[in-house]
Protein backbone atom coordinates (compact mmCIF):
# COMPACT_ATOMS: atom_id res chain seq x y z
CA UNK A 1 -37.54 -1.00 -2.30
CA UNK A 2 -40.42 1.51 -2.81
CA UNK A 3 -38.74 3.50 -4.90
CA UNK A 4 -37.84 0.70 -7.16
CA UNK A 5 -41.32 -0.69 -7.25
CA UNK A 6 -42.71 2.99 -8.23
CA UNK A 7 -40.39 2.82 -10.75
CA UNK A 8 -41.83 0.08 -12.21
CA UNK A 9 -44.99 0.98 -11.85
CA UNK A 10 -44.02 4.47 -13.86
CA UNK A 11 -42.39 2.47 -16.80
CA UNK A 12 -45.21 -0.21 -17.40
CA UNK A 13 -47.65 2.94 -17.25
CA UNK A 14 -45.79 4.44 -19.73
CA UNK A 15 -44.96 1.43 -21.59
CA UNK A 16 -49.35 1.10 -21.99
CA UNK A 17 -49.93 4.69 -22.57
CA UNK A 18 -47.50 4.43 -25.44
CA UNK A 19 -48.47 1.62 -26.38
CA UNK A 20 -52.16 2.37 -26.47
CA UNK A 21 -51.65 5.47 -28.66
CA UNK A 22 -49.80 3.77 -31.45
CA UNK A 23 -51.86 0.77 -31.88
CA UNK A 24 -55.24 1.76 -30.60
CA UNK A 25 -57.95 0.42 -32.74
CA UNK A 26 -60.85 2.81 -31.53
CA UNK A 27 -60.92 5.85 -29.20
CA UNK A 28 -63.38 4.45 -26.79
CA UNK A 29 -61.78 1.13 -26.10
CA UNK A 30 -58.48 3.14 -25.80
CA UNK A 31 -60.13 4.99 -23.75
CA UNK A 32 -61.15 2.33 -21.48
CA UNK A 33 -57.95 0.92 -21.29
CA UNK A 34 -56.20 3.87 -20.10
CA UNK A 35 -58.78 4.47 -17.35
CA UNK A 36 -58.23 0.62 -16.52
CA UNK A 37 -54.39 1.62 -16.37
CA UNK A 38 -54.48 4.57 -13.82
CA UNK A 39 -57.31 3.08 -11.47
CA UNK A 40 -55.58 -0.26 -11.24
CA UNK A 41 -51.95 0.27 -10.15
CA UNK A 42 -50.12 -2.60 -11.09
CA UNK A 43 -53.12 -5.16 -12.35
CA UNK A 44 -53.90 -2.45 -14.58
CA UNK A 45 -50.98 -2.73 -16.82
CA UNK A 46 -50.66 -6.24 -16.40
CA UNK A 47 -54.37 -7.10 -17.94
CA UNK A 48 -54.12 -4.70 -20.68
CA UNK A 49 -50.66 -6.46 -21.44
CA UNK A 50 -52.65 -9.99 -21.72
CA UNK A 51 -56.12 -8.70 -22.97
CA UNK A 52 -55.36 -5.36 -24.49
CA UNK A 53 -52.33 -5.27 -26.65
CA UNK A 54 -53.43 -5.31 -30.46
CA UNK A 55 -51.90 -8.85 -31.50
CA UNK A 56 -52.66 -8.98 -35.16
CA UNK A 57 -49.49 -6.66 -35.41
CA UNK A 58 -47.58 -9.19 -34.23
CA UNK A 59 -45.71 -12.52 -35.70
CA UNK A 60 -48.60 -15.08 -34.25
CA UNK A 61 -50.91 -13.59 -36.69
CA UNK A 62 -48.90 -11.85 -39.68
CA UNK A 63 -48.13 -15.42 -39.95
CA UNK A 64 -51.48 -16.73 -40.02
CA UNK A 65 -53.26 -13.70 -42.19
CA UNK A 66 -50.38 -13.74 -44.99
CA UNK A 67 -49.48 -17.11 -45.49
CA UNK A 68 -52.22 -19.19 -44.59
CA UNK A 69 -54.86 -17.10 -45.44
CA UNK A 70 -53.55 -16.20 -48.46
CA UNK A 71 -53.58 -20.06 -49.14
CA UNK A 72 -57.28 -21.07 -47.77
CA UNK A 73 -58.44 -17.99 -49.59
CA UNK A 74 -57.50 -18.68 -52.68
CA UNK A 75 -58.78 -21.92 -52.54
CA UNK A 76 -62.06 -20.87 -51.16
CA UNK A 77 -62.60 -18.87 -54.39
CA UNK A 78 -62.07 -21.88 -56.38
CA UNK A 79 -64.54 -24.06 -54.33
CA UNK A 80 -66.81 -21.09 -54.70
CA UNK A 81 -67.63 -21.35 -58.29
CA UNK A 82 -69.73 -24.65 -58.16
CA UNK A 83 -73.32 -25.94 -58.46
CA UNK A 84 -76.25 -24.74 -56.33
CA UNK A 85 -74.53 -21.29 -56.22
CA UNK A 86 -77.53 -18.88 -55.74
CA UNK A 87 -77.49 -14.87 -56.60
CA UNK A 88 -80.42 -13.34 -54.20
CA UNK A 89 -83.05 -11.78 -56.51
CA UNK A 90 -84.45 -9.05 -53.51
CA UNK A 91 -81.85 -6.18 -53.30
CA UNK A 92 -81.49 -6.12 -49.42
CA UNK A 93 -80.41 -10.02 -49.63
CA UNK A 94 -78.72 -9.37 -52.63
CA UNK A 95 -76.52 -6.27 -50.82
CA UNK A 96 -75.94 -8.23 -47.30
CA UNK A 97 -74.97 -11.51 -49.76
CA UNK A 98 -72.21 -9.51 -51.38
CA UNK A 99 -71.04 -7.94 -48.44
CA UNK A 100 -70.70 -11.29 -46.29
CA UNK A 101 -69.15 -12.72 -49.80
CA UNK A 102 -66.75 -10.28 -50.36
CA UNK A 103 -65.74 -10.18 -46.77
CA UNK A 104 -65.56 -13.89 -46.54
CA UNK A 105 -65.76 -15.69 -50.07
CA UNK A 106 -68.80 -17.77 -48.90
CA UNK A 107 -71.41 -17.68 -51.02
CA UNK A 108 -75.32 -17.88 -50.48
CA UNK A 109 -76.20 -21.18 -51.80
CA UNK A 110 -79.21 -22.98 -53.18
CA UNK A 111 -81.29 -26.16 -52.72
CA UNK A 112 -80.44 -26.67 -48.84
CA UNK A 113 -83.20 -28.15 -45.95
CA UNK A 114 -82.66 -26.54 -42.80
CA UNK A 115 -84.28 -27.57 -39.33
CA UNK A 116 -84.31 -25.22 -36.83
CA UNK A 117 -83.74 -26.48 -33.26
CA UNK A 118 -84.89 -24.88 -30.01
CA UNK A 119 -83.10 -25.75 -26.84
CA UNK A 120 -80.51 -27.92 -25.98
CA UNK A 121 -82.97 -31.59 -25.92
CA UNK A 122 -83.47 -31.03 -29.31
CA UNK A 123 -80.55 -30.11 -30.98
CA UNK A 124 -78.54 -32.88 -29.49
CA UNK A 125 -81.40 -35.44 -29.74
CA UNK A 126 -81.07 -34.38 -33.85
CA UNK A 127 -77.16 -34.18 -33.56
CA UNK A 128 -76.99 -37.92 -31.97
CA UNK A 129 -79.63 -39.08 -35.14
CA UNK A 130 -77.16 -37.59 -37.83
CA UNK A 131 -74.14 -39.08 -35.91
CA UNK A 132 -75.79 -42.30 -35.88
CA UNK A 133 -76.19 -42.34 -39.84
CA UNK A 134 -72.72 -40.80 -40.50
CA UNK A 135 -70.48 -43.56 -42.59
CA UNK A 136 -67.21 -42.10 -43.55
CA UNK A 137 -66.19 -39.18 -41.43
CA UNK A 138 -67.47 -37.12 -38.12
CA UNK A 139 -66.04 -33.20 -37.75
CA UNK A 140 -67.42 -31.53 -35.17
CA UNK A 141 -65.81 -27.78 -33.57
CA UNK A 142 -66.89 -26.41 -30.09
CA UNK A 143 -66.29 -23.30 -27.60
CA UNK A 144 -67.33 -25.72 -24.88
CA UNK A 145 -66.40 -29.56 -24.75
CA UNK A 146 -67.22 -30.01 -21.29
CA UNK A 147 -66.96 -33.41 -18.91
CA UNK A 148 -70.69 -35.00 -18.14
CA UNK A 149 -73.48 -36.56 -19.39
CA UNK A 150 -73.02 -35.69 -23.20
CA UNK A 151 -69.60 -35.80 -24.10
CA UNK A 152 -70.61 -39.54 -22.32
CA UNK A 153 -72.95 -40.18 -25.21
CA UNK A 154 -70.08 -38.62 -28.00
CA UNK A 155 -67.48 -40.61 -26.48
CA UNK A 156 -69.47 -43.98 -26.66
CA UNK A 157 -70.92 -42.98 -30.08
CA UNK A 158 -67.31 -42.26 -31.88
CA UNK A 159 -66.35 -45.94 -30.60
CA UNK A 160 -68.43 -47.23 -32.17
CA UNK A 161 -68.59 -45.80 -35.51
CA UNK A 162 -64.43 -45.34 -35.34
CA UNK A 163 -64.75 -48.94 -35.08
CA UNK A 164 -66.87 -49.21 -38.50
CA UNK A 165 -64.18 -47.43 -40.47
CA UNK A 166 -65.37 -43.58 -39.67
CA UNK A 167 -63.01 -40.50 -39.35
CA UNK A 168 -63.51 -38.44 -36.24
CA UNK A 169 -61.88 -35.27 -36.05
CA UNK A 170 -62.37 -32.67 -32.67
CA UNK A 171 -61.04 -29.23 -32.50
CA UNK A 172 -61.91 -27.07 -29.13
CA UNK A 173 -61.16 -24.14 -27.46
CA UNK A 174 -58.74 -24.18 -25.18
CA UNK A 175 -60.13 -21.60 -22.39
CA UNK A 176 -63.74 -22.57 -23.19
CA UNK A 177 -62.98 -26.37 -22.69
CA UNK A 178 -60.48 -25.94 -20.28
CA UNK A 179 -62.05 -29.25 -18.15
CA UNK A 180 -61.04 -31.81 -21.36
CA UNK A 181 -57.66 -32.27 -20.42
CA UNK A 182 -55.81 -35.22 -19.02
CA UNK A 183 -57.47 -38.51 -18.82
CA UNK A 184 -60.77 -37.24 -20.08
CA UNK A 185 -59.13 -36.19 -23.26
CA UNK A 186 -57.07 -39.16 -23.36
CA UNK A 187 -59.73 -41.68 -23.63
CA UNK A 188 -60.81 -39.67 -26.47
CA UNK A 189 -57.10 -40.12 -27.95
CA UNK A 190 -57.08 -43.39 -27.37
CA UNK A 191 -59.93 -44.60 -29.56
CA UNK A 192 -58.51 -42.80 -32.51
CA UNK A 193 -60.34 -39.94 -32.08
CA UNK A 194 -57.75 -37.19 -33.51
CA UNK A 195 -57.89 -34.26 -30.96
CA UNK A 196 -56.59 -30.83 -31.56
CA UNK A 197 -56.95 -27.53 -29.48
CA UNK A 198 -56.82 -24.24 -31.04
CA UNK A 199 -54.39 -21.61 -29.80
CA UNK A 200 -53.41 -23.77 -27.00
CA UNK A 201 -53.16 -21.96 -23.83
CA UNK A 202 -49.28 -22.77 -22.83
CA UNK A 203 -46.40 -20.63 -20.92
CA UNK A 204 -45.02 -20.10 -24.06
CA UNK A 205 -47.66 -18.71 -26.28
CA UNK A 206 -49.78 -17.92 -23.14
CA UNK A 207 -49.54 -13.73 -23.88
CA UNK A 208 -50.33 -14.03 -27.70
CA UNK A 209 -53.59 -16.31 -27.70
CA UNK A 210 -54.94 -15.95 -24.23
CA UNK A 211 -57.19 -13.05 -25.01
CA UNK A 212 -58.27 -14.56 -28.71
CA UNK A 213 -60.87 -17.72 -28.52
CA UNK A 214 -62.73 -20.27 -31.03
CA UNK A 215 -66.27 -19.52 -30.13
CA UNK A 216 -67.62 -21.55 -33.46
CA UNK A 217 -70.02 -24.69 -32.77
CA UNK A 218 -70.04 -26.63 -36.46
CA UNK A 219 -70.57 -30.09 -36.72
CA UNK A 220 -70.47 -31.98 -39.88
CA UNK A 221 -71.27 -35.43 -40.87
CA UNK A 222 -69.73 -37.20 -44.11
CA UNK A 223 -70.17 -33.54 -45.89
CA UNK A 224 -73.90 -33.62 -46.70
CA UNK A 225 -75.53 -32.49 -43.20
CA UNK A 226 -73.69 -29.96 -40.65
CA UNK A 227 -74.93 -28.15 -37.63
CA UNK A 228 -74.18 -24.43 -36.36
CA UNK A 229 -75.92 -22.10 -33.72
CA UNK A 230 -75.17 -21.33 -30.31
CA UNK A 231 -75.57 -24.65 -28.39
CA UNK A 232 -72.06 -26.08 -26.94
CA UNK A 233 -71.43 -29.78 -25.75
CA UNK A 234 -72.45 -29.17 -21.77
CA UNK A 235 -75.02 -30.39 -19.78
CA UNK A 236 -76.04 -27.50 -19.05
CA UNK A 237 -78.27 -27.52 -21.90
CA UNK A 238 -80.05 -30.59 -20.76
CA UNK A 239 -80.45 -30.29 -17.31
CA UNK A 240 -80.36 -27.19 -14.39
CA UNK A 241 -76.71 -27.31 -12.60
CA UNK A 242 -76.70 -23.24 -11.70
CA UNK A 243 -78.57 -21.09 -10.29
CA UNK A 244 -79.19 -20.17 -14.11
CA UNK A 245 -81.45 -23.30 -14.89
CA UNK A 246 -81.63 -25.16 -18.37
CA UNK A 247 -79.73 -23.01 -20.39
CA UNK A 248 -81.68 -22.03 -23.97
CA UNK A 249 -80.47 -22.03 -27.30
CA UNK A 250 -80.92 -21.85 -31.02
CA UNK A 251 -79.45 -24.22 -33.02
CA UNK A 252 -79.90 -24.89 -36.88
CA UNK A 253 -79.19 -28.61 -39.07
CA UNK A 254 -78.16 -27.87 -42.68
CA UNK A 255 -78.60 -30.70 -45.27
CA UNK A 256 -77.55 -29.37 -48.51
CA UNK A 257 -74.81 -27.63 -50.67
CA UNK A 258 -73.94 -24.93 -47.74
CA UNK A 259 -72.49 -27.75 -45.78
CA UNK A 260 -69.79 -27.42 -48.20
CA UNK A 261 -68.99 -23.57 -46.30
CA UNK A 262 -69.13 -25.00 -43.04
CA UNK A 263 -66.57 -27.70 -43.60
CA UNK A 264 -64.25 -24.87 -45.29
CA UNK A 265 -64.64 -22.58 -41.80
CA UNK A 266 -63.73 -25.70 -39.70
CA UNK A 267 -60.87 -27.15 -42.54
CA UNK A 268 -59.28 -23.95 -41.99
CA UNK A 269 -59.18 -23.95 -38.32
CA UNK A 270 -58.06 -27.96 -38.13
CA UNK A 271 -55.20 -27.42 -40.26
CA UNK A 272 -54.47 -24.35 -38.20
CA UNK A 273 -54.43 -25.88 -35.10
CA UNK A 274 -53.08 -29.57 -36.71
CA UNK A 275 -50.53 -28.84 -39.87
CA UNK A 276 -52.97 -31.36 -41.97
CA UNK A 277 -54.32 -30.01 -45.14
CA UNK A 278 -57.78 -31.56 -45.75
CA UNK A 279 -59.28 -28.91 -47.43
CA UNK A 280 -58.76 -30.13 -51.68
CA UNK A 281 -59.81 -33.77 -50.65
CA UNK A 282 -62.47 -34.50 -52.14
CA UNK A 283 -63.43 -37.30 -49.66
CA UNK A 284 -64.30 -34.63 -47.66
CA UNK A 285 -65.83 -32.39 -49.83
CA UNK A 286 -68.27 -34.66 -52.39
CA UNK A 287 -70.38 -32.91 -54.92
CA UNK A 288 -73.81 -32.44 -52.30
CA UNK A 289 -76.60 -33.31 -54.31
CA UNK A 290 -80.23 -30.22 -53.36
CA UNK A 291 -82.00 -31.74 -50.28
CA UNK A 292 -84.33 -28.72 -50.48
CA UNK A 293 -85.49 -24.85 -51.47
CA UNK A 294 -83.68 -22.99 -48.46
CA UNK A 295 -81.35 -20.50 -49.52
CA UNK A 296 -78.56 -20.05 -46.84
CA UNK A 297 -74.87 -18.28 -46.86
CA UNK A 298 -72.17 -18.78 -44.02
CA UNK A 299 -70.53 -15.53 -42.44
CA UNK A 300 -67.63 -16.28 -40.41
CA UNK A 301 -64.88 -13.69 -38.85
CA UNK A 302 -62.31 -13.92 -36.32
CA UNK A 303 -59.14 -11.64 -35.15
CA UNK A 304 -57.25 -13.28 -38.47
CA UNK A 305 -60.13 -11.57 -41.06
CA UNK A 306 -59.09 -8.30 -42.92
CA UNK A 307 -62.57 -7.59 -41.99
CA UNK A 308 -65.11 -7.59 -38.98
CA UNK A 309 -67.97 -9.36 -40.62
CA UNK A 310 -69.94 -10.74 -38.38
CA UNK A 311 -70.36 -6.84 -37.08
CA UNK A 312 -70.53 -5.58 -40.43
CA UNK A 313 -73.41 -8.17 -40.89
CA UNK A 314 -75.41 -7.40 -37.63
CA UNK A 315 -74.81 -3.23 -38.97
CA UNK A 316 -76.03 -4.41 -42.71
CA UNK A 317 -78.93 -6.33 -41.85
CA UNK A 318 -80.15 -3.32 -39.33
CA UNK A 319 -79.65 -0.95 -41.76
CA UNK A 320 -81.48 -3.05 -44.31
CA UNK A 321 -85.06 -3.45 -42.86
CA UNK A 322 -88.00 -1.80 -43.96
CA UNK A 323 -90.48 -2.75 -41.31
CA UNK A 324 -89.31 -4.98 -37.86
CA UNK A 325 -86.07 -5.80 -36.59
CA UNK A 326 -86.12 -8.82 -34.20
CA UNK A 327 -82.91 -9.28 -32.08
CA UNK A 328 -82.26 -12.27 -29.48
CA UNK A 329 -79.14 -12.34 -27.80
CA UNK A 330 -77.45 -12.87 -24.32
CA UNK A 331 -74.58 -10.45 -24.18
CA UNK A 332 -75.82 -7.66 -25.73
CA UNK A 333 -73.45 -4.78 -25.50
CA UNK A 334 -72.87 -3.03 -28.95
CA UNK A 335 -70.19 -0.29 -29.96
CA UNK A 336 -71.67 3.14 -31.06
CA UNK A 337 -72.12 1.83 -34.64
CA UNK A 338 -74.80 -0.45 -34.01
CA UNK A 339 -76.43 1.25 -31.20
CA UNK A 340 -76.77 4.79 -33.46
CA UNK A 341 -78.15 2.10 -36.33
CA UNK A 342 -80.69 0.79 -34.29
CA UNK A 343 -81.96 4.18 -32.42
CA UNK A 344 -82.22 5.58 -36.20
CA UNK A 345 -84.34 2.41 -37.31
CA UNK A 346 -86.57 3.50 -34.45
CA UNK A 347 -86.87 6.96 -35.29
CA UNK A 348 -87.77 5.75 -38.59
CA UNK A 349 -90.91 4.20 -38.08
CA UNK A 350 -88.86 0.42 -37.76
CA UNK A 351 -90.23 -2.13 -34.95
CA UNK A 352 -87.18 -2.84 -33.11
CA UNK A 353 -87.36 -5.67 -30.69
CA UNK A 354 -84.68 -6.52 -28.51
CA UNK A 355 -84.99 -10.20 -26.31
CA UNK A 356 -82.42 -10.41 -23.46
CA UNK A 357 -82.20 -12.63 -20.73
CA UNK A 358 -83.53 -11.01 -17.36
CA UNK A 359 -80.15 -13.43 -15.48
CA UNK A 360 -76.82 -13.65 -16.54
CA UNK A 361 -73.80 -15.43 -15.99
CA UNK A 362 -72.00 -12.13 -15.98
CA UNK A 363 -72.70 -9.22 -13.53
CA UNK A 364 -70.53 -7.37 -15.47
CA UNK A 365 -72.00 -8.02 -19.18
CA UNK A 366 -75.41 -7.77 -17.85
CA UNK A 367 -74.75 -3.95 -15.96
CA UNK A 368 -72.84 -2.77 -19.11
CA UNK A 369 -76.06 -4.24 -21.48
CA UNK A 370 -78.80 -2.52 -18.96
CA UNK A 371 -76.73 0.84 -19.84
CA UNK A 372 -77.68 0.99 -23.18
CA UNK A 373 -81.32 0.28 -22.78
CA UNK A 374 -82.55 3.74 -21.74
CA UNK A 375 -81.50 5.23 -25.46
CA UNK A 376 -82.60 2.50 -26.70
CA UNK A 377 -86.35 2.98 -25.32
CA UNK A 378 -86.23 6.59 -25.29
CA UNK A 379 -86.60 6.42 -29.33
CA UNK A 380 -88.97 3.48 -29.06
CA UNK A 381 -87.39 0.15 -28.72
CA UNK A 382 -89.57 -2.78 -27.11
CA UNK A 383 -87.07 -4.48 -24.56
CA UNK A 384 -87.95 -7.79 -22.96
CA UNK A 385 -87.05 -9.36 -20.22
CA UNK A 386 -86.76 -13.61 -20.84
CA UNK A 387 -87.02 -14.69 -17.24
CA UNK A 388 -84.70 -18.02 -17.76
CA UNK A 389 -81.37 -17.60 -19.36
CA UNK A 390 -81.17 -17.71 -23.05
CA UNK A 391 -77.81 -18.19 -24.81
CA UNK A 392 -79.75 -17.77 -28.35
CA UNK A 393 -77.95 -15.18 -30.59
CA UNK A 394 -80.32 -14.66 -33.39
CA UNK A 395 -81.64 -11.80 -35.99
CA UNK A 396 -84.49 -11.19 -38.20
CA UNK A 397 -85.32 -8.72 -40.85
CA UNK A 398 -88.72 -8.19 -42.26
CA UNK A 399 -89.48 -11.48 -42.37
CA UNK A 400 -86.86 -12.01 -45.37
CA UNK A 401 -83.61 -12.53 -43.46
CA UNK A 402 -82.57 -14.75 -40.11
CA UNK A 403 -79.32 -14.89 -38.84
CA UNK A 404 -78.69 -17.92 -36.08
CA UNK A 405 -74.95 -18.36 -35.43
CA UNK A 406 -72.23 -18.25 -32.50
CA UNK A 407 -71.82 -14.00 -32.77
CA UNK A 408 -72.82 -12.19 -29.77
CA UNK A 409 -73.65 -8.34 -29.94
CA UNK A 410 -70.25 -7.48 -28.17
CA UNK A 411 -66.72 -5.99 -28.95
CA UNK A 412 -65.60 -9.60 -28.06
CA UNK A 413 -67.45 -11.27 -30.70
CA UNK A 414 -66.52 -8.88 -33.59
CA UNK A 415 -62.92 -8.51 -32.57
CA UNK A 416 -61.56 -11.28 -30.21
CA UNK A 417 -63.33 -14.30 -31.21
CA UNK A 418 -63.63 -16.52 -34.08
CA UNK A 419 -67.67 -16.89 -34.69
CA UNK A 420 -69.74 -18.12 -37.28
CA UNK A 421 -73.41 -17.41 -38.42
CA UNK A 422 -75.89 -18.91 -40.90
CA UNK A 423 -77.41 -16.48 -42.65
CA UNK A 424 -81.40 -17.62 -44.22
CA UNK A 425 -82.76 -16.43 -46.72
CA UNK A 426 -85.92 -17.80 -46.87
CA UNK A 427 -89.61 -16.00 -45.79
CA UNK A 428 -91.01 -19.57 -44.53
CA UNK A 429 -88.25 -20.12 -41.86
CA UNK A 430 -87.51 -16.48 -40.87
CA UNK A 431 -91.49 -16.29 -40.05
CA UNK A 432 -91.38 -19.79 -38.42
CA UNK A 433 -88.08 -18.42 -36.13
CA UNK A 434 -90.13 -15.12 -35.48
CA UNK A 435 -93.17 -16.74 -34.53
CA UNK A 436 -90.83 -18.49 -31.73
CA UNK A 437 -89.63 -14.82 -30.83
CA UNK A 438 -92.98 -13.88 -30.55
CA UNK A 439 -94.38 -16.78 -28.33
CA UNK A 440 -91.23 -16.03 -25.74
CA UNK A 441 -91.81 -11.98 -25.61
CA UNK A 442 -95.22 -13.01 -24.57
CA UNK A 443 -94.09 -14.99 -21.29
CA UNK A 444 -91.35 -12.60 -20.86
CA UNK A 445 -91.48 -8.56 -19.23
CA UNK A 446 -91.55 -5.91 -20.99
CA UNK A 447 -89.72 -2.67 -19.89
CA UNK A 448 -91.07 0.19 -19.51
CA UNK A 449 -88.88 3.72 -20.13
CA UNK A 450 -90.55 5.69 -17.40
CA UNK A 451 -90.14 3.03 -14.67
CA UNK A 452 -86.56 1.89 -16.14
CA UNK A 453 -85.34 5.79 -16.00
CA UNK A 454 -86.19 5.81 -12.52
CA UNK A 455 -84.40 2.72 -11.63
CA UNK A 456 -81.92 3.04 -8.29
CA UNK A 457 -79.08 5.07 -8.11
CA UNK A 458 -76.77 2.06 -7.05
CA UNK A 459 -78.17 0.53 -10.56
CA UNK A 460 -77.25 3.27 -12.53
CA UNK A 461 -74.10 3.46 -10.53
CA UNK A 462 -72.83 -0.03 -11.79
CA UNK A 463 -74.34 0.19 -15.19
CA UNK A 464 -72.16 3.51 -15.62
CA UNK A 465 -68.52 1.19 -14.42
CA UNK A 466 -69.61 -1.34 -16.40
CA UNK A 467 -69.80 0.80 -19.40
CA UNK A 468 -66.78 2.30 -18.92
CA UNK A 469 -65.07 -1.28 -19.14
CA UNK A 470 -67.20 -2.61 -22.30
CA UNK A 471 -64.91 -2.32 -24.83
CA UNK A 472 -62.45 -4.96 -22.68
CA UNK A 473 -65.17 -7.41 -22.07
């Protein structure tokens, strides 16, 4: 019986190793694999089976990037060429607007009013407002759709308008929302809300989507306002139920043209996960007349893109600034790419400033993101230390661009997940987002190299594992 089992063991080694050298998308995650493989006999090959194996070469999403993307794409480039398109006059928006364009076919537009929301209390006392006001159709996209308090308020809010004639559509992750299910999702059913989870986690399609997740938050009212940002439907937004506290967030309300590229992101996933082809209506997509002067573009990515561009944005925008950097985000674990970007930007004269929550509700994340952060201030970088947890994943260059979106700083955003950012163009809300940044580094500790360098041995212990493994998380 030992022998046989040893056997086994030998074959699904190989079987990985193989496996891992054919289809290996970069050396350092392969890497990390195969160290996963020989130090875990057994579980090893079994997670890098579920999490590791490089799915877009297989049929679940040939079929997805050749025919249907072929199909949304094309239409995307029609719906592209309309009013309130805007070409960026400054050559660093001008360069990051192409590349998120040709990457995506969204296009910066014009003549939008954006709001930007801090913390869960007020995005979802502005979400509830907008819901309140919407008269033919409610679309709304979340990571998280969790039981409590304010999928409560959603629930008694789509009765109600259902019952004045309005469309409500819900798409949610499967693994993210894993506690709507049963009755709780039922009830939702059963007032004619029409309910849809993307990539399903079942036995039979269990190996080919477990490891790939819809990490977008877009909500969009009648096709003139939509919401995007970080913030998912839990109550853990509005009120302390961990150890963690009131979780924080950025969130941002678009009224305006760009609406138009948010509906698009979340058409495409509905009729992924539903058959139903909404996205030529044009009861869902009106002519949106200006609401204001913001200029704002969409980037979106997920493991169906030909490209990674919600990295290749973070890498562009870093590479574009002239005098600060401001990043905000909670898992903050970039490849080499970004990491060499930003330790040049330093050694250039930039202001880098990195904001990272001092808890986490990952040991793992948070040891593998404290083992970048001696390069990082070795060349210069000002780290701080937010004391409650912050789920805010924002950017800012030079006080010209902000990105606010659903993209972490991690291999699991820019290869795993589908994620989706607003990008601003606009000097007046960048500064008024920065000046936020600025108030919470104040309240929040600063690191210093000497004292960090010197940090335990058990720290640097676990920061070095972690590391090792941060290409899987």
């Amino acid at each position: 019986m030992n022998t046989f089992w040893w056997i086994l063991y030998a074959v699904l080694t190989l079987w990985c190793i193989i496996s891992i050298i054919l289809h290996g998308s970069r050396p350092t995650k392969s890497l990390s694999w195969l160290l996963a493989i020989l130090l875990l006999p057994f579980a090893g090959p079994i997670l890098y089976y579920l999490f590791g194996v490089n799915r877009r070469k297989f049929k679940f999403f040939r079929l997805k990037q050749t025919e249907k993307r072929k199909l949304f794409d094309e239409k995307y480039k029609d719906l592209s060429e309309q009013a309130n398109r805007k070409e960026p006059e400054q050559v660093k928006v001008a360069k990051l607007a192409k590349l998120i364009e040709s990457s995506t076919f969204l296009t910066p537009y014009d003549g939008n009013k954006v709001t930007v929301l801090n913390g869960g209390a007020e995005t979802f006392e502005s979400i509830f407002e907008a819901l309140q006001k919407a008269q033919k159709f409610i679309h709304l996209q979340y990571y998280i759709f969790s039981e409590g308090e304010l999928t409560e308020r959603f629930f008694e809010l789509f009765k109600k308008k259902i019952a004045e004639g309005v469309e409500v559509r819900l798409i949610y992750d499967s693994f993210g929302s894993y506690s709507f299910r049963g009755k709780f999702k039922k009830k939702f059913q059963e007032i004619g809300v029409q309910v849809y989870p993307m990539m399903p986690i079942r036995f039979g399609n269990l190996l080919f989507t477990l490891n790939y997740r819809n990490h977008r938050k877009i909500l969009i009212m009648d096709g003139h306002v939509g919401f995007t940002g970080g913030v998912n439907v839990s109550d853990k937004y509005i009120k302390p139920i961990s150890d963690l506290g009131i979780w924080e967030d950025l969130h941002v309300k678009i009224e305006g043209p760009a609406v138009n590229s948010l509906h698009r992101i979340f058409m495409k996933d509905y009729h992924f996960a539903s058959d139903e082809d909404l996205l030529m209506s044009k009861t869902y997509f009106p002519d949106v007349e200006p609401r204001g002067s913001h200029i704002v573009q969409i980037a979106a990515a997920g493991p169906d893109s030909k490209q990674p561009a919600i990295m290749q944005q973070y890498i562009a925008m870093v590479n574009s600034a002239e005098k600060y950097i401001c990043i905000a985000n909670p898992y903050f674990i970039p490849g080499t790419s970004i990491l060499q970007a930003l330790i040049i930007a330093a050694l250039s004269g930039i202001e880098v400033r990195l904001l990272v929550p001092e808890k986490s509700d990952s040991r793992m994340a948070k040891f593998s993101m404290f083992s970048r952060f001696e390069q990082l201030l070795e060349v210069g970088v000002k780290i701080h230390l937010r004391p409650d947890f912050s789920h805010s994943k924002m950017i800012i260059v030079d006080g010209e661009i902000a990105s606010v979106g659903s993209g972490n700083f991690d291999y699991r955003s820019f290869e795993h997940n589908f994620e989706t950012n607003a990008l601003l163009y606009d000097g007046e809300l960048t500064e008024q987002i920065k000046a936020e940044f600025d108030r919470i580094c104040s309240n929040c500790n600063r690191l210093d190299y000497k004292t960090f360098k010197n940090r335990p041995l058990w720290q640097r212990f676990m920061e070095g594992m972690a590391k090792f493994f941060s290409p899987l998380l």
